[in-house]
PDB file of N, CA and C in Angstrom:
ATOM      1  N   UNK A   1       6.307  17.436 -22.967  1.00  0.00           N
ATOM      2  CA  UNK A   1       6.896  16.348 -22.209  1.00  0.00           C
ATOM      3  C   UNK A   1       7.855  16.884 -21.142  1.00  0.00           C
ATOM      4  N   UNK A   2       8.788  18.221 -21.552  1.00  0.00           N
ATOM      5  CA  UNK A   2       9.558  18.427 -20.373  1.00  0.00           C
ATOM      6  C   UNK A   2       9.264  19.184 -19.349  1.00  0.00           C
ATOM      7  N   UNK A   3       7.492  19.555 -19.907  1.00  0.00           N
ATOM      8  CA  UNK A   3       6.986  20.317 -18.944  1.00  0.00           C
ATOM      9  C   UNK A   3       6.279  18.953 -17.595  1.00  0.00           C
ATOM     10  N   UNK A   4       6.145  18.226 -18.378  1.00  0.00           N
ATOM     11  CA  UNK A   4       5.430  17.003 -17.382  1.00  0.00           C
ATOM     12  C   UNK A   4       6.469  16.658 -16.167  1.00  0.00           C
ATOM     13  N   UNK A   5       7.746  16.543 -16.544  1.00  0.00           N
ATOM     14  CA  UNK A   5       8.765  16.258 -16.244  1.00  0.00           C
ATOM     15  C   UNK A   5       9.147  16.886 -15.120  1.00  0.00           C
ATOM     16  N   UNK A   6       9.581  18.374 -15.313  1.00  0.00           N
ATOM     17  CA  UNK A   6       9.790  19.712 -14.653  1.00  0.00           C
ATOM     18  C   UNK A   6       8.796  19.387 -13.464  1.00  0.00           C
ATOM     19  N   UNK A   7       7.342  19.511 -13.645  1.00  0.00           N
ATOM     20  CA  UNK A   7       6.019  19.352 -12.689  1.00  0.00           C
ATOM     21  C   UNK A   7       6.334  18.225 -11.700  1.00  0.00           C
ATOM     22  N   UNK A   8       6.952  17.348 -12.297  1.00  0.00           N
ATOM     23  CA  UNK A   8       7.570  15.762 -11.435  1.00  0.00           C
ATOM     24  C   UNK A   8       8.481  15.909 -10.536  1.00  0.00           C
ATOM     25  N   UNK A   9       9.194  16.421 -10.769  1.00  0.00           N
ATOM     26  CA  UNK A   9      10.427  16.898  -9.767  1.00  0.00           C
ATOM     27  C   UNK A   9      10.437  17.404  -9.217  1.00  0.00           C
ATOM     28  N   UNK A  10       9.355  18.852  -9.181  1.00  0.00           N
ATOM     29  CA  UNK A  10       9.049  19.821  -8.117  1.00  0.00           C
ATOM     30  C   UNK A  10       8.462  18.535  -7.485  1.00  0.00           C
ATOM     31  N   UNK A  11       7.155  18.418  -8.013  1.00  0.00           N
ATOM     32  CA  UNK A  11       6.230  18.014  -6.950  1.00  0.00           C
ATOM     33  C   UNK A  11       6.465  16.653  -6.334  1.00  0.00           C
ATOM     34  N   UNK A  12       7.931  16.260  -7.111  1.00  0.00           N
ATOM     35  CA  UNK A  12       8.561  14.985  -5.571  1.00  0.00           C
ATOM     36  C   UNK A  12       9.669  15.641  -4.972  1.00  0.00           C
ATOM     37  N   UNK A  13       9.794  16.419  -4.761  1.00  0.00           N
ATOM     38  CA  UNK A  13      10.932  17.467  -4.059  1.00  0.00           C
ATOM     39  C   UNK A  13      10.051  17.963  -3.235  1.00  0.00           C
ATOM     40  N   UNK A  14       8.694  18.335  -3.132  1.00  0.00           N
ATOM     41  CA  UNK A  14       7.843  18.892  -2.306  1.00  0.00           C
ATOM     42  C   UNK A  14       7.221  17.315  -1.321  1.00  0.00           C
ATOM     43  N   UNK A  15       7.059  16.443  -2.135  1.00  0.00           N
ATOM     44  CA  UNK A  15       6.521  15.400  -1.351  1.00  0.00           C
ATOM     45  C   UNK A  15       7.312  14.702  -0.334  1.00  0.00           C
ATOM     46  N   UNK A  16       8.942  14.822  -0.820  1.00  0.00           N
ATOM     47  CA  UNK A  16       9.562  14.430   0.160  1.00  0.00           C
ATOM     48  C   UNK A  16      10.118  15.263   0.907  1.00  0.00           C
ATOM     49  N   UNK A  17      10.054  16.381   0.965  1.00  0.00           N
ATOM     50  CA  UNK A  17      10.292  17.631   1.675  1.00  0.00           C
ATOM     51  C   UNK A  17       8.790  17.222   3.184  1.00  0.00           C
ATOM     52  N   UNK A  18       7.365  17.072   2.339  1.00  0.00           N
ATOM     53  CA  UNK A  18       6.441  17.409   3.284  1.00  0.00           C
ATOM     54  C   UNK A  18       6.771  15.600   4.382  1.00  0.00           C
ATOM     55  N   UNK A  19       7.206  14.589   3.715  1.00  0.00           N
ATOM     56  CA  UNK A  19       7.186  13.226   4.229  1.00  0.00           C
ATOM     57  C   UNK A  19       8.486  13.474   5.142  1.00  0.00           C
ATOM     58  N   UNK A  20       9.466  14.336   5.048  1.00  0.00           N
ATOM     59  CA  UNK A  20      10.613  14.369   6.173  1.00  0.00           C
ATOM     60  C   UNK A  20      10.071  15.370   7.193  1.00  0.00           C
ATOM     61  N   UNK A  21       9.007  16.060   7.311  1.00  0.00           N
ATOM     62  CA  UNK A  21       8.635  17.180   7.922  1.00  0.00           C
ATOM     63  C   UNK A  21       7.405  16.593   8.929  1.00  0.00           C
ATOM     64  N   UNK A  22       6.813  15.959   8.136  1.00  0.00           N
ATOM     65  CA  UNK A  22       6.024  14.831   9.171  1.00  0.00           C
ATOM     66  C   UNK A  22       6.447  13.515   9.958  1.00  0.00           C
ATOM     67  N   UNK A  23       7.718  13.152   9.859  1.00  0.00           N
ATOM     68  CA  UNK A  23       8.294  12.687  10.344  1.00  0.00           C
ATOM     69  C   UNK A  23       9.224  13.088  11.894  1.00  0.00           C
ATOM     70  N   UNK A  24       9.359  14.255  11.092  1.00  0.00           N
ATOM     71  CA  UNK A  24      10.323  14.959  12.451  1.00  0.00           C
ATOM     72  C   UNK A  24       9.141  15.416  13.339  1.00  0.00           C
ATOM     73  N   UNK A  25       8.220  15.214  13.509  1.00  0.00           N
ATOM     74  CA  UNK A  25       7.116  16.271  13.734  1.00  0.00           C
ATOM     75  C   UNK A  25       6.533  14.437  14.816  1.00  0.00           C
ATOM     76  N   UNK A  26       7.001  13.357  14.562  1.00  0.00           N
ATOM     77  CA  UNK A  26       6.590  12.035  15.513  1.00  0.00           C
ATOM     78  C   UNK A  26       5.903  11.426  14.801  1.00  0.00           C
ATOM     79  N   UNK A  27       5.501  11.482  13.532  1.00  0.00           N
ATOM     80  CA  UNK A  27       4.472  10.666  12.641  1.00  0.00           C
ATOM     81  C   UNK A  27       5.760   9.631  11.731  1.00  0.00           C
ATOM     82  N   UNK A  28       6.212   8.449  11.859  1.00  0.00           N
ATOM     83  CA  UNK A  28       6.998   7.418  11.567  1.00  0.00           C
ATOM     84  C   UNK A  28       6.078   6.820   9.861  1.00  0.00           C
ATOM     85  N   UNK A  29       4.844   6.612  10.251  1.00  0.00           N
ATOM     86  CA  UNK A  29       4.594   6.039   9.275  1.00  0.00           C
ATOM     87  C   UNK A  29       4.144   6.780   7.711  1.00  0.00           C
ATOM     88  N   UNK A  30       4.696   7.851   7.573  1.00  0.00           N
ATOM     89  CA  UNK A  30       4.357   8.513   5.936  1.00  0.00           C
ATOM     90  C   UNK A  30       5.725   8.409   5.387  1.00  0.00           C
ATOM     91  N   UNK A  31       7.188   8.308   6.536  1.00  0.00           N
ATOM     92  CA  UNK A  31       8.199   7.886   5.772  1.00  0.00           C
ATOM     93  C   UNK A  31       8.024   6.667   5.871  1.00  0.00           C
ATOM     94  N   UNK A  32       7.590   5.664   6.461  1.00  0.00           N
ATOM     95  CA  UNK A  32       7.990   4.406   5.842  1.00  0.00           C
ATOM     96  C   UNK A  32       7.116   3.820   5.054  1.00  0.00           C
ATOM     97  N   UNK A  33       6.131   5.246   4.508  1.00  0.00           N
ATOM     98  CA  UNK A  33       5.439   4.231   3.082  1.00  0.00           C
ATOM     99  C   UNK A  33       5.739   4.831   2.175  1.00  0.00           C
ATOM    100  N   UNK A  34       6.651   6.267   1.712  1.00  0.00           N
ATOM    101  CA  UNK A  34       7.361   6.579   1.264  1.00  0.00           C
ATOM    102  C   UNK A  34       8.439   5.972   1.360  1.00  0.00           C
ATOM    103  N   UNK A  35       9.147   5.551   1.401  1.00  0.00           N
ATOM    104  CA  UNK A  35      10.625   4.195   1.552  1.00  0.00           C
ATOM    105  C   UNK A  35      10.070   3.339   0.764  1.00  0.00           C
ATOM    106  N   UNK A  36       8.645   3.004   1.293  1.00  0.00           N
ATOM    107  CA  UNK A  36       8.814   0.703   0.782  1.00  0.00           C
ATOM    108  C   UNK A  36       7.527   1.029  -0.729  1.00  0.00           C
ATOM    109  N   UNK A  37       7.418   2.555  -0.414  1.00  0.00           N
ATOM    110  CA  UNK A  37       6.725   2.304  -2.423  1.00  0.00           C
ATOM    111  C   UNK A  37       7.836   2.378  -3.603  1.00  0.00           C
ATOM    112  N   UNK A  38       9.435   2.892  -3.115  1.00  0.00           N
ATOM    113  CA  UNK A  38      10.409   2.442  -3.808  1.00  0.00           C
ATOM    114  C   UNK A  38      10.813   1.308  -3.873  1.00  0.00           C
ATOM    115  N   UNK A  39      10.325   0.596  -2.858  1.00  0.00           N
ATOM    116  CA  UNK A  39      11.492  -1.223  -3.075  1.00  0.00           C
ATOM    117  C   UNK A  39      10.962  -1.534  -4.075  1.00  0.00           C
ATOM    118  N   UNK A  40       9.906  -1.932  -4.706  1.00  0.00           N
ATOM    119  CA  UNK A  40      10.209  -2.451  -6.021  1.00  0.00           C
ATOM    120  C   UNK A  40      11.451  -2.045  -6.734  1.00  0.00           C
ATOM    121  N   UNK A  41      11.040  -0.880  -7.782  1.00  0.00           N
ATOM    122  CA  UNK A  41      12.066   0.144  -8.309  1.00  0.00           C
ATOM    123  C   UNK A  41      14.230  -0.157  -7.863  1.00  0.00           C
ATOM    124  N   UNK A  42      13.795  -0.189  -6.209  1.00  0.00           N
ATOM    125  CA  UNK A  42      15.736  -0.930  -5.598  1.00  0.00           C
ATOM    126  C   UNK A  42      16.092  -2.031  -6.141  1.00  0.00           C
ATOM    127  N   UNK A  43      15.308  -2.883  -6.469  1.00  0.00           N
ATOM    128  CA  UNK A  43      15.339  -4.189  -6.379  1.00  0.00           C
ATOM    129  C   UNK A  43      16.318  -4.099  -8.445  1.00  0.00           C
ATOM    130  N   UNK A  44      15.924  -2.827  -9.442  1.00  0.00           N
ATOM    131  CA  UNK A  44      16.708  -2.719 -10.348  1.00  0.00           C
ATOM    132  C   UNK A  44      17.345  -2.033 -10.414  1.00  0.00           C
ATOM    133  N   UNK A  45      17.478  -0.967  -9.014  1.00  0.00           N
ATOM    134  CA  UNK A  45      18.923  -0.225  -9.061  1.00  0.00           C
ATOM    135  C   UNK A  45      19.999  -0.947  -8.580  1.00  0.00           C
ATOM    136  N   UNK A  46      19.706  -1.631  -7.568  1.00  0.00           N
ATOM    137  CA  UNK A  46      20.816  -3.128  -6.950  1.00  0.00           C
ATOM    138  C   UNK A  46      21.346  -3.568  -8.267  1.00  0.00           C
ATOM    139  N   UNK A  47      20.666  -4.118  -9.068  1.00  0.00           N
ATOM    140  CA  UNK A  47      21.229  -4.873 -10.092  1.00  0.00           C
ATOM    141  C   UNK A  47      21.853  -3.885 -11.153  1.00  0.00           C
ATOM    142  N   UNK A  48      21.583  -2.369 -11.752  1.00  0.00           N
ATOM    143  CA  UNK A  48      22.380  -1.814 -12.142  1.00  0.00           C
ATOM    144  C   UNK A  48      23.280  -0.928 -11.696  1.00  0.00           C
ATOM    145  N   UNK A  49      23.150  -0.617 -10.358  1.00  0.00           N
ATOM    146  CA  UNK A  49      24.505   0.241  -9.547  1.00  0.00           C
ATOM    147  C   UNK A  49      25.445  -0.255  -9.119  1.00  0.00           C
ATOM    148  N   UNK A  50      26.739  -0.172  -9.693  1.00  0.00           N
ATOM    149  CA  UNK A  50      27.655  -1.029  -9.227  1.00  0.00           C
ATOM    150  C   UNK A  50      28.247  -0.857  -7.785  1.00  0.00           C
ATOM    151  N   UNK A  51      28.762  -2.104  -7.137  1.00  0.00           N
ATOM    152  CA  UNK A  51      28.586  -2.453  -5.776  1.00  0.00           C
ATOM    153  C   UNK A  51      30.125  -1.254  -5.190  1.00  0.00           C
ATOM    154  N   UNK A  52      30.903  -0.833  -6.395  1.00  0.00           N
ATOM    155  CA  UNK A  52      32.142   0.349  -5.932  1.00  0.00           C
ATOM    156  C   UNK A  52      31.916   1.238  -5.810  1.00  0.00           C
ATOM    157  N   UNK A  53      30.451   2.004  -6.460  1.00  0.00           N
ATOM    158  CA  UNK A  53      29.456   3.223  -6.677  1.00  0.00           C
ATOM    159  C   UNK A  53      28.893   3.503  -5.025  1.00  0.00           C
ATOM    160  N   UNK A  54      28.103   2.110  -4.473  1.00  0.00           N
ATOM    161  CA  UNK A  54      27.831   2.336  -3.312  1.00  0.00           C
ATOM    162  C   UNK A  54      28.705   2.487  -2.137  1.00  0.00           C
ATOM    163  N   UNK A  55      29.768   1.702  -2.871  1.00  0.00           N
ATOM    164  CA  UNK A  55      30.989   2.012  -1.282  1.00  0.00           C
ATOM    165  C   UNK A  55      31.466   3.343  -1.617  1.00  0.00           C
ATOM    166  N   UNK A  56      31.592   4.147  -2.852  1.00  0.00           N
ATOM    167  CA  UNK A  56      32.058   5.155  -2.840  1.00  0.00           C
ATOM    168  C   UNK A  56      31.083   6.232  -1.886  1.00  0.00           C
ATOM    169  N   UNK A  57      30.030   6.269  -2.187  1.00  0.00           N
ATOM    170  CA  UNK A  57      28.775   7.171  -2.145  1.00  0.00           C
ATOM    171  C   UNK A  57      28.617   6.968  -0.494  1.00  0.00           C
ATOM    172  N   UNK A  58      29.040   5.629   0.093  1.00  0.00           N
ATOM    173  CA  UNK A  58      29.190   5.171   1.450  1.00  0.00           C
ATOM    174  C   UNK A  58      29.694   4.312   2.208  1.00  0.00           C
ATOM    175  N   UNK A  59      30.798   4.729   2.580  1.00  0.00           N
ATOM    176  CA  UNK A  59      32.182   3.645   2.773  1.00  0.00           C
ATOM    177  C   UNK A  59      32.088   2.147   4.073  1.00  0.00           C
ATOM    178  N   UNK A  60      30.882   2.683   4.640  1.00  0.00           N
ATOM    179  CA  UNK A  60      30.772   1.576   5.234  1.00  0.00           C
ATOM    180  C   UNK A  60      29.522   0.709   4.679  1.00  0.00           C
ATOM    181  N   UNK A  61      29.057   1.149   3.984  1.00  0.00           N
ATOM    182  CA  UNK A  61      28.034   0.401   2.499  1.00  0.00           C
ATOM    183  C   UNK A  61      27.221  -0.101   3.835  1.00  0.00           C
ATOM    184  N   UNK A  62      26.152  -1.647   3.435  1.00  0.00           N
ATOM    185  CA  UNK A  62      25.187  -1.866   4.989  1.00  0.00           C
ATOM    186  C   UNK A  62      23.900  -0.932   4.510  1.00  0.00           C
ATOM    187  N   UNK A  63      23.149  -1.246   5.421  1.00  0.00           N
ATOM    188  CA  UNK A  63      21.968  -0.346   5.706  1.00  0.00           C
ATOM    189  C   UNK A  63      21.573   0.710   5.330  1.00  0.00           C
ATOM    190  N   UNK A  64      23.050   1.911   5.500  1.00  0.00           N
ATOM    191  CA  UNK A  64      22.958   2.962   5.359  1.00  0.00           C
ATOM    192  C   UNK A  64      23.091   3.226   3.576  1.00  0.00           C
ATOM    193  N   UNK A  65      23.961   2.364   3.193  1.00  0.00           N
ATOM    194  CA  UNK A  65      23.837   2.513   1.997  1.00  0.00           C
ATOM    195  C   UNK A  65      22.510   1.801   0.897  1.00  0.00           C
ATOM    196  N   UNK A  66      21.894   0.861   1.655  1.00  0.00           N
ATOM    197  CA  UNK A  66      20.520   0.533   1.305  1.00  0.00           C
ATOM    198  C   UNK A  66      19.535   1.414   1.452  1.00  0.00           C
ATOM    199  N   UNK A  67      19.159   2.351   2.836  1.00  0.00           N
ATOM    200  CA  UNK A  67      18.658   3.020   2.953  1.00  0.00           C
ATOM    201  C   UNK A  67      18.462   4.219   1.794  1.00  0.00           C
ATOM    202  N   UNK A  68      19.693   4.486   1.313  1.00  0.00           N
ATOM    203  CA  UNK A  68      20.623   5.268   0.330  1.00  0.00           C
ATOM    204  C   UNK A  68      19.232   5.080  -1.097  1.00  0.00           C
ATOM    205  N   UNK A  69      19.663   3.726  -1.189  1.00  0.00           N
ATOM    206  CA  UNK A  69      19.244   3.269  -2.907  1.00  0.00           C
ATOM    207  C   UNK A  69      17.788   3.411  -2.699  1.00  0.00           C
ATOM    208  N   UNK A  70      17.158   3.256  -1.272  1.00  0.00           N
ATOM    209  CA  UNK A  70      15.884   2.704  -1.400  1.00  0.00           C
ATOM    210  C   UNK A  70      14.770   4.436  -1.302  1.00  0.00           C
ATOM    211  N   UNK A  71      15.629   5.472  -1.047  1.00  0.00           N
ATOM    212  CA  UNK A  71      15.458   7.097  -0.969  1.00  0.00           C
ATOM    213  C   UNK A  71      15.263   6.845  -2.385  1.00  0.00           C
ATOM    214  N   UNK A  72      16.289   6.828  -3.101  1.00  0.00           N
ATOM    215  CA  UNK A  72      16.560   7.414  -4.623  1.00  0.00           C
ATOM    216  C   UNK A  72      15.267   6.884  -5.562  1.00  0.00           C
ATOM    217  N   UNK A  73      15.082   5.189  -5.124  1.00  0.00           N
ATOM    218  CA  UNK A  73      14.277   4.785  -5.801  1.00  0.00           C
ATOM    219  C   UNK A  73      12.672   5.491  -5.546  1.00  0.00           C
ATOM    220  N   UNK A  74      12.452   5.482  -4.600  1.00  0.00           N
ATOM    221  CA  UNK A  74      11.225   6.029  -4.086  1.00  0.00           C
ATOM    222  C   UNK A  74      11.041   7.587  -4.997  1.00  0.00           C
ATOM    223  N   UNK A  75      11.911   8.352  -4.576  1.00  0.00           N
ATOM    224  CA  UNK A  75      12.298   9.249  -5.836  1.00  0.00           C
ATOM    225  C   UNK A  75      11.894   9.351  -6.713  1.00  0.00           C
ATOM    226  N   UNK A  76      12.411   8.689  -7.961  1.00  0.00           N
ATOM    227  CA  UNK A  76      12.711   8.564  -9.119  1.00  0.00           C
ATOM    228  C   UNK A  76      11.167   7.962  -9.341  1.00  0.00           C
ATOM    229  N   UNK A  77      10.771   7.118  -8.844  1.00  0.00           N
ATOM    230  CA  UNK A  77       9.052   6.444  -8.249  1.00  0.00           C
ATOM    231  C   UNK A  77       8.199   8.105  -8.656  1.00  0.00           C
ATOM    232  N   UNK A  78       7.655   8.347  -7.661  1.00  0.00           N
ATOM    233  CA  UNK A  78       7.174   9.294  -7.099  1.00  0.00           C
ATOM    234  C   UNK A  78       7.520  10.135  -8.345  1.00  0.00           C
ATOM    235  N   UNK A  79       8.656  10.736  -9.408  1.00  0.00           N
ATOM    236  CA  UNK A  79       8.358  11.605  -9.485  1.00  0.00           C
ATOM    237  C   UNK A  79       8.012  10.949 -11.314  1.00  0.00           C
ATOM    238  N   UNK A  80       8.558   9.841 -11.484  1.00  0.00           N
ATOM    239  CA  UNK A  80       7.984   9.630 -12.896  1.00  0.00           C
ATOM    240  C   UNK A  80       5.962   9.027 -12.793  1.00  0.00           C
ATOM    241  N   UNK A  81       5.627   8.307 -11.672  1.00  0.00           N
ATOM    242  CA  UNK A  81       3.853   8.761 -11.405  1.00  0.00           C
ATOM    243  C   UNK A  81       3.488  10.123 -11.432  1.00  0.00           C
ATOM    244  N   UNK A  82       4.032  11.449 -10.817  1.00  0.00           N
ATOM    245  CA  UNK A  82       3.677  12.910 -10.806  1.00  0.00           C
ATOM    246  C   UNK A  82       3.619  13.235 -12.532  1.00  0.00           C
ATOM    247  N   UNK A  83       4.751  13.126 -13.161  1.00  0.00           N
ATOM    248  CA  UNK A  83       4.646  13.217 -14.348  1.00  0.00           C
ATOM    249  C   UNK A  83       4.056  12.763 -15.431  1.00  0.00           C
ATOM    250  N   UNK A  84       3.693  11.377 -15.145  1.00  0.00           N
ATOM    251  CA  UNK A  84       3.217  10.558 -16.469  1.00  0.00           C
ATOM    252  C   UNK A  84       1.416  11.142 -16.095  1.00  0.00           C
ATOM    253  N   UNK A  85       1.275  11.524 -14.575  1.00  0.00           N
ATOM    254  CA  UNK A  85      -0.290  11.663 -13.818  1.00  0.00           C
ATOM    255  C   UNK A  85      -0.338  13.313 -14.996  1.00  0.00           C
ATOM    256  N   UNK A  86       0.519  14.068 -14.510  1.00  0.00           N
ATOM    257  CA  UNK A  86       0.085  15.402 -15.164  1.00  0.00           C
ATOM    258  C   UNK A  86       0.039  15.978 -16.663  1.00  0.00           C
ATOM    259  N   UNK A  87       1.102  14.540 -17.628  1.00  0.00           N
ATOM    260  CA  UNK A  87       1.061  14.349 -18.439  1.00  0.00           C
ATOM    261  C   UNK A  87      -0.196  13.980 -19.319  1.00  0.00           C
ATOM    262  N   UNK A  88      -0.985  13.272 -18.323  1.00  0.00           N
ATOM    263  CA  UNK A  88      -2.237  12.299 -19.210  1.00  0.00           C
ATOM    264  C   UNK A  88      -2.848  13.771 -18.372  1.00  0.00           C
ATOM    265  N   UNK A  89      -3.265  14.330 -18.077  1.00  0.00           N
ATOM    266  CA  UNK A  89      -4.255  15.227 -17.469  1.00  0.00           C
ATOM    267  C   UNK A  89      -3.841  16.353 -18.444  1.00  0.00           C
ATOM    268  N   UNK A  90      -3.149  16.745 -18.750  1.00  0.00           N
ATOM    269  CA  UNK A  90      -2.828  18.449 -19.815  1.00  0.00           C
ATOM    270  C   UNK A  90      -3.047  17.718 -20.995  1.00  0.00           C
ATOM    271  N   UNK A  91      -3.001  16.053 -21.448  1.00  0.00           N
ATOM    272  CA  UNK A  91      -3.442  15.687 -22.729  1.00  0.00           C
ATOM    273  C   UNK A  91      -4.684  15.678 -22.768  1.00  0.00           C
ATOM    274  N   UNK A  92      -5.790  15.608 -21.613  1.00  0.00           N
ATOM    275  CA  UNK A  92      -7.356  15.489 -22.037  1.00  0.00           C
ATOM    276  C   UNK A  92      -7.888  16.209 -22.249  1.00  0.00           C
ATOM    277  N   UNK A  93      -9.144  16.245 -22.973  1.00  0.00           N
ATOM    278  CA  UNK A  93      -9.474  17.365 -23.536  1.00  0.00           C
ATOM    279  C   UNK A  93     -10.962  17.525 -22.593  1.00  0.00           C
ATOM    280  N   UNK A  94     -11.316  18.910 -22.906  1.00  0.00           N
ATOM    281  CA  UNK A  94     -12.622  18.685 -21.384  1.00  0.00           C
ATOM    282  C   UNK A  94     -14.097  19.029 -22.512  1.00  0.00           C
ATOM    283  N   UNK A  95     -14.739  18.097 -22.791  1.00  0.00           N
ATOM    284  CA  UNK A  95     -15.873  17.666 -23.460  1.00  0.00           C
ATOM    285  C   UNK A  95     -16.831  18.491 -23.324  1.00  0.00           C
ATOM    286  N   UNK A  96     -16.528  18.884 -21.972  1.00  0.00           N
ATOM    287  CA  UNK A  96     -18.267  20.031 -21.276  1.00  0.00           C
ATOM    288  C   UNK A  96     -17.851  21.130 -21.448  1.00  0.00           C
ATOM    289  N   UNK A  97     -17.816  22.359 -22.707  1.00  0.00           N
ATOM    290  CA  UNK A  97     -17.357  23.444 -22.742  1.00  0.00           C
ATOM    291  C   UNK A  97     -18.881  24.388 -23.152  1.00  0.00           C
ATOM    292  N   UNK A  98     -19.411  23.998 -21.662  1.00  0.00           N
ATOM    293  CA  UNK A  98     -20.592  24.523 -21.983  1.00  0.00           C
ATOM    294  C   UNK A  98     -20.539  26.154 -20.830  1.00  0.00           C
ATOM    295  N   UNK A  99     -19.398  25.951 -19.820  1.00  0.00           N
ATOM    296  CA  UNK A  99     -19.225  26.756 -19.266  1.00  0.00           C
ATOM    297  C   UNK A  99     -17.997  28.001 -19.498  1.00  0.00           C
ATOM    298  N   UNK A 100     -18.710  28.954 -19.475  1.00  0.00           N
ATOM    299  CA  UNK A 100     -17.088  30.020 -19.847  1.00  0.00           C
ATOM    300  C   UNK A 100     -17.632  31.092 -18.888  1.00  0.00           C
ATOM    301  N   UNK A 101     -16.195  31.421 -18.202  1.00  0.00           N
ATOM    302  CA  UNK A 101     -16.140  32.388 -17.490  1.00  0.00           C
ATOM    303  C   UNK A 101     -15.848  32.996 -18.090  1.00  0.00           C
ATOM    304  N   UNK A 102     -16.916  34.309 -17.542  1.00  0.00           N
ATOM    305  CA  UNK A 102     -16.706  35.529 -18.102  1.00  0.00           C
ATOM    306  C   UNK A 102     -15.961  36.701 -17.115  1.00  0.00           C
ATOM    307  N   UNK A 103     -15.150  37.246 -17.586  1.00  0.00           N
ATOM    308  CA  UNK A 103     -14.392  38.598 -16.924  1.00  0.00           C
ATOM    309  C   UNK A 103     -15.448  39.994 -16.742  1.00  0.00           C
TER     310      UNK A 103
END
């Protein structure tokens, strides 16, 4: 499980690494479908992050601090699908072991 986990975090640390890189590069739309596949997900960090958390984290709170929640969620998104995806894939077992490489 904490290997599924581990695999999740790289590989949303890499995804949003490659989605800010195509962005700067004039392509607008891979961050903003990276952004709005977190709004679901914001919509229950709003309700459990308290509203002194966000003014702390960003004192003029607004947009920027929405923008803020709606990163994290996308995040946290992205990297529990990577995990639960690589999780069910190292649990299956492969039926056709009719092939073996040989050295």
């Amino acid at each position: 499980m904490g290997k599924s986990i581990l695999w999740g975090v790289l590989a949303s640390i890499v995804l949003a690494l490659a989605v800010v890189a195509l962005s700067m590069l004039g392509a607008p739309q891979p961050l903003t479908a990276y952004i709005l596949s977190g709004t679901p997900l914001s919509y229950v960090l709003f309700a459990v992050v308290p509203n002194s958390f966000v003014y702390w984290l960003v004192p003029e709170g607004g947009g920027s601090a929405a923008l803020g929640i709606l990163l994290i969620s996308a995040f946290i998104q992205s990297t529990v699908v990577i995990a639960v995806a690589y999780y069910c894939l190292s649990k299956t077992k492969l039926y056709n072991k009719s092939f073996k490489a040989y050295a």
